[in-house]
Structure formats: structure tokens, C-alpha cells
C-alpha atoms as a PDB file:
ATOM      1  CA  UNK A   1      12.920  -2.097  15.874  1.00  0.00           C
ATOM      2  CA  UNK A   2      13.083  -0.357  12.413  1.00  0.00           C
ATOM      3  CA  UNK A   3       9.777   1.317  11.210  1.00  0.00           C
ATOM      4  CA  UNK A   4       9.135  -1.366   8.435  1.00  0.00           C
ATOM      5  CA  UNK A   5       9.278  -3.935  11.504  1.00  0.00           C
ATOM      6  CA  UNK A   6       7.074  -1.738  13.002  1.00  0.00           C
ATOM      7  CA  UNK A   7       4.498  -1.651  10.342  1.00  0.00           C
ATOM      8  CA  UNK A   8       4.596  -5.075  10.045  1.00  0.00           C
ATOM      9  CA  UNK A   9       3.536  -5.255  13.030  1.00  0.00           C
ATOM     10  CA  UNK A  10       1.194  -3.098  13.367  1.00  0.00           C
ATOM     11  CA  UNK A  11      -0.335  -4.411  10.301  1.00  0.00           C
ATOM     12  CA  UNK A  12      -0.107  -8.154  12.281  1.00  0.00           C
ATOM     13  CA  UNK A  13      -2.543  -6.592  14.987  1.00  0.00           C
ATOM     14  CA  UNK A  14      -4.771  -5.176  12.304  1.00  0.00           C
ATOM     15  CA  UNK A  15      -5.461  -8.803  10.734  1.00  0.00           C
ATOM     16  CA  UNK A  16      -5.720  -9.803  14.510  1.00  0.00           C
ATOM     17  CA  UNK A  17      -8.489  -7.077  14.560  1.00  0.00           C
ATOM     18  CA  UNK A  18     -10.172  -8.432  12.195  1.00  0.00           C
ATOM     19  CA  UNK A  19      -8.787  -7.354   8.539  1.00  0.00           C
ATOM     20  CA  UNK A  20      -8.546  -9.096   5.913  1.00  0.00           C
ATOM     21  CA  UNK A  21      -5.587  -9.227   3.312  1.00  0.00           C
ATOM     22  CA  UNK A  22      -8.115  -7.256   1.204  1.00  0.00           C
ATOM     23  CA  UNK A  23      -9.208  -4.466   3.621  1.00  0.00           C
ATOM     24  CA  UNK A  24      -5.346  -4.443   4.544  1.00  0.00           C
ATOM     25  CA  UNK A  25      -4.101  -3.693   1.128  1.00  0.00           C
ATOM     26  CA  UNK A  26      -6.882  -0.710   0.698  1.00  0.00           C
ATOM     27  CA  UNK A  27      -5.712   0.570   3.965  1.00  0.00           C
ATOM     28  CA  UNK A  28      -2.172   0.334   2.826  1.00  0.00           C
ATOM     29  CA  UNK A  29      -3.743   2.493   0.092  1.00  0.00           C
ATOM     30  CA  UNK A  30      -5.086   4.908   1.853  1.00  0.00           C
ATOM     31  CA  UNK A  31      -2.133   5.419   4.073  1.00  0.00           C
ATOM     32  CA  UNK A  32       0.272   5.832   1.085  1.00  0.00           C
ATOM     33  CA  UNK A  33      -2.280   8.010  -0.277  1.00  0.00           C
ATOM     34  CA  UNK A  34      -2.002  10.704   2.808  1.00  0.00           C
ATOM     35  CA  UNK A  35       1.631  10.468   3.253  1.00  0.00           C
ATOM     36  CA  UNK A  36       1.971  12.000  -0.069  1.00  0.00           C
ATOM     37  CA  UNK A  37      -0.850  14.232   0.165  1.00  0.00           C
ATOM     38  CA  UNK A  38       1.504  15.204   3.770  1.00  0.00           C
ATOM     39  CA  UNK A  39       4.227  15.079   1.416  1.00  0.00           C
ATOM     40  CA  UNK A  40       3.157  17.365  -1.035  1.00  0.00           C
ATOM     41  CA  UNK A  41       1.548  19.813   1.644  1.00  0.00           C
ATOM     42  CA  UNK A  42       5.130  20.148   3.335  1.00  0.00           C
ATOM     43  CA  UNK A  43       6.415  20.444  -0.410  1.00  0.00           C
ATOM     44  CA  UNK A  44       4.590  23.626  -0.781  1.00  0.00           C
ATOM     45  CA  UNK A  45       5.076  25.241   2.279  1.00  0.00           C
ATOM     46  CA  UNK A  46       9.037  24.821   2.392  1.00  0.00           C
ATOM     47  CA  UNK A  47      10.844  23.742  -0.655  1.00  0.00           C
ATOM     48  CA  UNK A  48      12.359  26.445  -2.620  1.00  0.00           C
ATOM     49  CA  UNK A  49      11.153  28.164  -5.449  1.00  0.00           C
ATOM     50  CA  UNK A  50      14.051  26.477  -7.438  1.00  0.00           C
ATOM     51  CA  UNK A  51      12.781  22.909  -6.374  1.00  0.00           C
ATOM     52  CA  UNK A  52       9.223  24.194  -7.150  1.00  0.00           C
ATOM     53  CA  UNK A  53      10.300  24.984 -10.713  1.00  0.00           C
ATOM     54  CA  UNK A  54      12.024  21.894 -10.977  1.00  0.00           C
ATOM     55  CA  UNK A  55       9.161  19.512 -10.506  1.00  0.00           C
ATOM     56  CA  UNK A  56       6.906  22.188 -12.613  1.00  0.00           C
ATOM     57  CA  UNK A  57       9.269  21.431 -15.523  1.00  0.00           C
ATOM     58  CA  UNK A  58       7.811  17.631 -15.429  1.00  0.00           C
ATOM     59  CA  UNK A  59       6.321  16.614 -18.465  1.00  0.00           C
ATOM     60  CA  UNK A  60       2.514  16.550 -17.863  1.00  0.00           C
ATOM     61  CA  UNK A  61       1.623  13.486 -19.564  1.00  0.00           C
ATOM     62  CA  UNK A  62      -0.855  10.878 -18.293  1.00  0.00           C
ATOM     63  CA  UNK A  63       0.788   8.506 -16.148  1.00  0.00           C
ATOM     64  CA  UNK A  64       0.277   4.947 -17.703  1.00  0.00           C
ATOM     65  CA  UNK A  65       1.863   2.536 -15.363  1.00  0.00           C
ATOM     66  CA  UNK A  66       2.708   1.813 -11.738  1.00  0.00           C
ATOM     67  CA  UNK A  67       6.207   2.043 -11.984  1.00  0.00           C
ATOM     68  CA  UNK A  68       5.340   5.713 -13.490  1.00  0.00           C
ATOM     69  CA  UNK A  69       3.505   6.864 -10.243  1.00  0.00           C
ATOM     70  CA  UNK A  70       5.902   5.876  -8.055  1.00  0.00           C
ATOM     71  CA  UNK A  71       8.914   7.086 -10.122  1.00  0.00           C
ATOM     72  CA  UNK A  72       6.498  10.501  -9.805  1.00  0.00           C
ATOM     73  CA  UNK A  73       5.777   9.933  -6.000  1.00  0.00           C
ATOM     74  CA  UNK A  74       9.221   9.577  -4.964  1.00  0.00           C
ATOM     75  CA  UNK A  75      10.453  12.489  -6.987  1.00  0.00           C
ATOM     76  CA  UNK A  76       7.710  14.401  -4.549  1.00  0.00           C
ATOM     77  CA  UNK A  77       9.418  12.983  -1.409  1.00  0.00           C
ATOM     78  CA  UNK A  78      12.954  13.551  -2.060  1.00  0.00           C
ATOM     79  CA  UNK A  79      12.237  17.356  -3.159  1.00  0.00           C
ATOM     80  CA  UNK A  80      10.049  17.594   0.058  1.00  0.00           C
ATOM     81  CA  UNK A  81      12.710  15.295   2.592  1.00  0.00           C
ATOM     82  CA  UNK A  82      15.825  15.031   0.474  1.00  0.00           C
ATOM     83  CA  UNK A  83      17.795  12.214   2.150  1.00  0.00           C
ATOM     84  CA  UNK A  84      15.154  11.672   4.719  1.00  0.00           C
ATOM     85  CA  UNK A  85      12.510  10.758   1.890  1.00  0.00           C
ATOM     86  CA  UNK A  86      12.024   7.120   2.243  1.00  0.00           C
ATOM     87  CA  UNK A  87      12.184   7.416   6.271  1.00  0.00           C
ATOM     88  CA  UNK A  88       9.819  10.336   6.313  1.00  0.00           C
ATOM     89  CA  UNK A  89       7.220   8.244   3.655  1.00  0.00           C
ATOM     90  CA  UNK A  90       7.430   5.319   6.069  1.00  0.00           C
ATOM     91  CA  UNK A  91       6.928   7.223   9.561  1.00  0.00           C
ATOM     92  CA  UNK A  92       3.936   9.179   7.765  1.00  0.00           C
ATOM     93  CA  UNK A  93       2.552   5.552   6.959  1.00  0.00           C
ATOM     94  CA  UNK A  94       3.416   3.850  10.317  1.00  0.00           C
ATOM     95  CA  UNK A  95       1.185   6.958  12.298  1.00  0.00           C
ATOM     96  CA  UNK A  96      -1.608   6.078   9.708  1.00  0.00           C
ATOM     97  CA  UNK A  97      -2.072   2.373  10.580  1.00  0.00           C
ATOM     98  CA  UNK A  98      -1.598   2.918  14.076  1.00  0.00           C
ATOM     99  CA  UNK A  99      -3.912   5.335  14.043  1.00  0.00           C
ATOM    100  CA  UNK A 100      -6.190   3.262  12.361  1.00  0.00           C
ATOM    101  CA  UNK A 101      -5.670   0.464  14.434  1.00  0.00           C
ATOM    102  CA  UNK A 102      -6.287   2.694  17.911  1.00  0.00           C
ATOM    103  CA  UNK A 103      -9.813   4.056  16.135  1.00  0.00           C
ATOM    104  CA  UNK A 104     -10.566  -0.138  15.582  1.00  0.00           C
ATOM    105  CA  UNK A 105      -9.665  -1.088  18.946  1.00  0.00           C
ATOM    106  CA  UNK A 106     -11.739   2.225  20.717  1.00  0.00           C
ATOM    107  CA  UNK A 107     -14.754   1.357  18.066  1.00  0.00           C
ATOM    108  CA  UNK A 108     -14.971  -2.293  19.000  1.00  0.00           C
ATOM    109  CA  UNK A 109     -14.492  -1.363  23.386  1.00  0.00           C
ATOM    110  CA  UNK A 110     -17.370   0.998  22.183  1.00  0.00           C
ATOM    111  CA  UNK A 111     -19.633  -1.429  20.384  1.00  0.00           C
ATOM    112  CA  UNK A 112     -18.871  -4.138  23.293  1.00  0.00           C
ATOM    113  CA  UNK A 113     -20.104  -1.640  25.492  1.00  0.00           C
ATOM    114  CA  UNK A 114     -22.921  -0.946  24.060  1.00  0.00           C
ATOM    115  CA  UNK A 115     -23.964  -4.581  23.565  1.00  0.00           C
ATOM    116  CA  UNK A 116     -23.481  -5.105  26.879  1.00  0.00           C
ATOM    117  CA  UNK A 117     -25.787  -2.490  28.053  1.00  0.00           C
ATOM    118  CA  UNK A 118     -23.282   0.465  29.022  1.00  0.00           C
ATOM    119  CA  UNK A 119     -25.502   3.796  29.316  1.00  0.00           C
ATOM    120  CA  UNK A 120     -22.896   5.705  28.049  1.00  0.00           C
ATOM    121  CA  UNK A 121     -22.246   3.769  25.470  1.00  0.00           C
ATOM    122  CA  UNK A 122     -25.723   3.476  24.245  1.00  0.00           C
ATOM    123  CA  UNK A 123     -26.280   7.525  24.675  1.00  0.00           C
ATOM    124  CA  UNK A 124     -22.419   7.894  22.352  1.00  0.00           C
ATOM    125  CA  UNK A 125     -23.972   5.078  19.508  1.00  0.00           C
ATOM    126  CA  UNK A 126     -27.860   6.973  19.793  1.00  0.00           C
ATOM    127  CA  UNK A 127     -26.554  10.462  19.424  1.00  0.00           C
ATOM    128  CA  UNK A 128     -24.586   8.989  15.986  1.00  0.00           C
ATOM    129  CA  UNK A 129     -27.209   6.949  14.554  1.00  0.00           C
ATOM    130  CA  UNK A 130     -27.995   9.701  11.806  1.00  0.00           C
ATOM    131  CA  UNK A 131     -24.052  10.133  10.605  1.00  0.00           C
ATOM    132  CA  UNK A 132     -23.100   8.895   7.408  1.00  0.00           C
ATOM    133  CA  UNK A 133     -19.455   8.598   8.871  1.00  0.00           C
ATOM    134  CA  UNK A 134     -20.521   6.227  11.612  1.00  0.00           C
ATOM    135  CA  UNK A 135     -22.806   4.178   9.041  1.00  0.00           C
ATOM    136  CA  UNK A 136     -19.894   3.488   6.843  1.00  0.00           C
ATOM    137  CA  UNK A 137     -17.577   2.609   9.268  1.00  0.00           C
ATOM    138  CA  UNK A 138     -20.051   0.241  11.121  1.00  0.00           C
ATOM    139  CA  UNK A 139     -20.748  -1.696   7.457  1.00  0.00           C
ATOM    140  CA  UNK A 140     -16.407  -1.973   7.780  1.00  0.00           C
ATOM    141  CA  UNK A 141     -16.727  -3.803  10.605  1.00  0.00           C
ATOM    142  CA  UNK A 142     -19.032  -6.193  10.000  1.00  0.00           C
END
């Protein structure tokens, strides 16, 4: 299986999970979002100063349309991954949403659990009731 096959479906189990096309699409988002923040971190710790120069030398205009920031984004991946670019841009989103879809899976055991009366449960969901983090992610899921 190829790794758009196997975002597809991973993103399958996701809407089986409970997302939406809506909460999908910003996940899809967010996913894109690290691999080029990945991207541009493995940019700047190995491309050459030549490539570095290169992509200085951009103009540094406003980008107005879509077709602009990705034009932009995959200049950033093929300076980072060469010929690898579009592979390495869809492994870095494939670990995303499977790593989103492990934390789903583990949050809903855990708030099963805790429904169901499991001490430890209770004790993990008690000791979080103050985070922010925990808030947000519990309005997500409802």
C-alpha cells in the first residue's frame, strides 16, 4: 500500500472515530502545517549555504493566492528533500494523522473508562480537570 492509500485510510478510521468532513479538513491543515514547519526545520539544519541563499533570493512579496503558497511550500521541500520531496511531505503527514488518530482512540478508552467507573481513570481525568489542553480537546470531542 502506497502512503496516499495509507492516508486515506487512516483518514477513513478518523471519520469512523467520529470526524467530520469539517474537523477532517482542519486536521488535514494542521498536518500540512507541521510537515513544513518539519520541513523547514530540516531545511536549516542541512541544506547548504548555496540552497539557503537561493530561497533568500525569493521575492518577499505577500503571497495572494493558494496556488502561490504551495508553489512557495514545495520550493521548501525540494531544497530540504530534493527528489524525495513529495514522499517525505506525505510520510510527515501520514505520522500526523496516525498520531492523531492513536491520541482519539487512547482519549475515548480513557473517557469510557472513566464513565464506567475505572479508579484510575477517574484519578488520570481529576488530576487534569484544571488544564486548558484537556478542556479544549474534551469540547473536540463532543
Amino acid at each position: 500500500m502506497d502512503t496516499n492509500q495509507q492516508i486515506e485510510e487512516v483518514k477513513t478510521q478518523l471519520r469512523a472515530e467520529g470526524f467530520d468532513e469539517t474537523k477532517l479538513n482542519e486536521l488535514m491543515d494542521l498536518a500540512a502545517e507541521e510537515a513544513l514547519d518539519l520541513a523547514l526545520a530540516d531545511l536549516a539544519d542541512n541544506a547548504s549555504d548555496e540552497i539557503l541563499e537561493q530561497l533568500a533570493q525569493e521575492p518577499d512579496t505577500p503571497i495572494q493566492t493558494q496556488e502561490e503558497a504551495l508553489a512557495r511550500i514545495e520550493k521548501v521541500f525540494t531544497a530540504a528533500y530534493g527528489e524525495n520531496a513529495e514522499q517525505k511531505k506525505l510520510d510527515f503527514i501520514l505520522v500526523y494523522l496516525t498520531d492523531a488518530l492513536n491520541q482519539t482512540k487512547q482519549a475515548k478508552d480513557l473517557l469510557k473508562r472513566y464513565q464506567d467507573g475505572d479508579p484510575t481513570a477517574v484519578a488520570q481525568i481529576k488530576a487534569q480537570e484544571g488544564n486548558p489542553e484537556i478542556q479544549d480537546v474534551m469540547k473536540h470531542m463532543q
